[in-house]
C-alpha atoms as a PDB file:
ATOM      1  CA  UNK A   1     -53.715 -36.048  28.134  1.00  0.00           C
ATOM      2  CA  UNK A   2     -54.395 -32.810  29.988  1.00  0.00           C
ATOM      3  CA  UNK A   3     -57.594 -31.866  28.251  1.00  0.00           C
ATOM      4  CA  UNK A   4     -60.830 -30.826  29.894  1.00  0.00           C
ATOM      5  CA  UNK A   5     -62.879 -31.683  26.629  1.00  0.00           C
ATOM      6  CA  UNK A   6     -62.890 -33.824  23.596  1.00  0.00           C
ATOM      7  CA  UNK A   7     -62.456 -32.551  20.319  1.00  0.00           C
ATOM      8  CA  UNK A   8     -65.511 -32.056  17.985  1.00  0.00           C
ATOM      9  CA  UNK A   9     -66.063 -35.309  15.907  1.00  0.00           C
ATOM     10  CA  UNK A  10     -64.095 -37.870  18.233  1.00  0.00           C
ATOM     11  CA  UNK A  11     -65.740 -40.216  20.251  1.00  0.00           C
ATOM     12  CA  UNK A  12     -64.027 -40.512  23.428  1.00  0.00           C
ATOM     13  CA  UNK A  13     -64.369 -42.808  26.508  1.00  0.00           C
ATOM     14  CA  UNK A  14     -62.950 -42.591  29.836  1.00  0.00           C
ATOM     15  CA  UNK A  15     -63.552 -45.673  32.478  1.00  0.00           C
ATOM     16  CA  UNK A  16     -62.569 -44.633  36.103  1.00  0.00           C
ATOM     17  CA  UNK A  17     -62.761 -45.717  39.546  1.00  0.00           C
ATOM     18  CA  UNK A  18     -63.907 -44.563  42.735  1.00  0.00           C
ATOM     19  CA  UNK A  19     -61.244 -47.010  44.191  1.00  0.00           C
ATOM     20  CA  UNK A  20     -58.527 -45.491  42.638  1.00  0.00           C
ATOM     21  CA  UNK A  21     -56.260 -43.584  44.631  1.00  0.00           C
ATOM     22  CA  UNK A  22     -53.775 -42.962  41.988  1.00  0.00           C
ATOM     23  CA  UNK A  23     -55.625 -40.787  39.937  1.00  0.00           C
ATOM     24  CA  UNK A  24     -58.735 -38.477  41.020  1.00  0.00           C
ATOM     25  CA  UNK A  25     -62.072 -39.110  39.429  1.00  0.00           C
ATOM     26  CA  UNK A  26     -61.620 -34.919  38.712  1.00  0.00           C
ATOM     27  CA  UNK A  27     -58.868 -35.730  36.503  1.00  0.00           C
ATOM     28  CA  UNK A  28     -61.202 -39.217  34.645  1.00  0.00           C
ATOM     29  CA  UNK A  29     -64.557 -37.145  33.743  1.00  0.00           C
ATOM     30  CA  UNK A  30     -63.936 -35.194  30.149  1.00  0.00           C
ATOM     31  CA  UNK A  31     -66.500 -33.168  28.972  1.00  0.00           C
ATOM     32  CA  UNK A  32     -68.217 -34.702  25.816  1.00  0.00           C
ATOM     33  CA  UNK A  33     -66.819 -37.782  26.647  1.00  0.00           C
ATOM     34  CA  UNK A  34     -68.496 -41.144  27.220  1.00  0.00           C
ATOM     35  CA  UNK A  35     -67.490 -41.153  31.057  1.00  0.00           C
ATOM     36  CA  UNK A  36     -67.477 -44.468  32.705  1.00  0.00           C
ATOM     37  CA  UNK A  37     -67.975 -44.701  36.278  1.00  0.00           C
ATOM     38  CA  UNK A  38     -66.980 -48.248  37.749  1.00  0.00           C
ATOM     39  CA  UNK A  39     -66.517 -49.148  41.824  1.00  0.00           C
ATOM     40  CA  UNK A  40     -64.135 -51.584  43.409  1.00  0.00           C
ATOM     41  CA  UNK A  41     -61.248 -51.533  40.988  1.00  0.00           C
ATOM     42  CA  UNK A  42     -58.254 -50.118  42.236  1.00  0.00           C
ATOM     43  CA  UNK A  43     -55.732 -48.386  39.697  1.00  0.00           C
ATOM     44  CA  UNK A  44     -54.104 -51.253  38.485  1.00  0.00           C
ATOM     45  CA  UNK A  45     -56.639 -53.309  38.566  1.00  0.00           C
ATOM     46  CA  UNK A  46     -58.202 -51.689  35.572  1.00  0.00           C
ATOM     47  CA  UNK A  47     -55.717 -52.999  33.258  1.00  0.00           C
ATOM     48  CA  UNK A  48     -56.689 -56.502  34.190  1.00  0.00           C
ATOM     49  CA  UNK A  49     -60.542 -56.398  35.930  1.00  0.00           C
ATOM     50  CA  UNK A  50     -62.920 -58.202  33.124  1.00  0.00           C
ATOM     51  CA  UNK A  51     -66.149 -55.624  33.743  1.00  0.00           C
ATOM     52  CA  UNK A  52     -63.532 -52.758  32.702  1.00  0.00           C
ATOM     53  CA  UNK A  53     -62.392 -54.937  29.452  1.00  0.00           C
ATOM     54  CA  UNK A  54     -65.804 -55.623  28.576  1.00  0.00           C
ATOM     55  CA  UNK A  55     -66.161 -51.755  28.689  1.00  0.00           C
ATOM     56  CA  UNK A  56     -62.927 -51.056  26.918  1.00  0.00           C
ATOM     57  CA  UNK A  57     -64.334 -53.522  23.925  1.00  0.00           C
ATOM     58  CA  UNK A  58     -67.859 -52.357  24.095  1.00  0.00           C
ATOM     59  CA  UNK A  59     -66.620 -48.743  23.368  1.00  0.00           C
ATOM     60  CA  UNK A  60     -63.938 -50.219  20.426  1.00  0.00           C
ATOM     61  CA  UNK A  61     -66.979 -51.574  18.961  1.00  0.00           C
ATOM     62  CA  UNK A  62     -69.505 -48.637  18.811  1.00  0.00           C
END
């Protein structure tokens, strides 16, 4: 994505993991964004943990 912020008007939500060593949490927070912090889930792990999809719907939904 690249961007430090989210756009006026779009809701936004980034879940990310301390336990992710792919990607730094630097990169995960975006200003004005609903930023998710969740522990224990590796990088690929986020695609499949349940918490994280619970998250992922929770945010679809509101």
């Amino acid at each position: 994505m690249g961007a430090s912020s989210v756009p006026a008007g779009v809701d936004f939500t980034s879940i990310y993991s301390s336990s992710d060593l792919i990607v730094s949490n630097s990169l995960s927070r975006i200003t004005g964004a609903n930023n998710i912090h969740v522990t224990g889930v590796t990088h690929l792990a986020l695609l499949t943990n349940s918490r994280v999809q619970n998250l992922i719907i929770e945010a679809l939904e509101n």
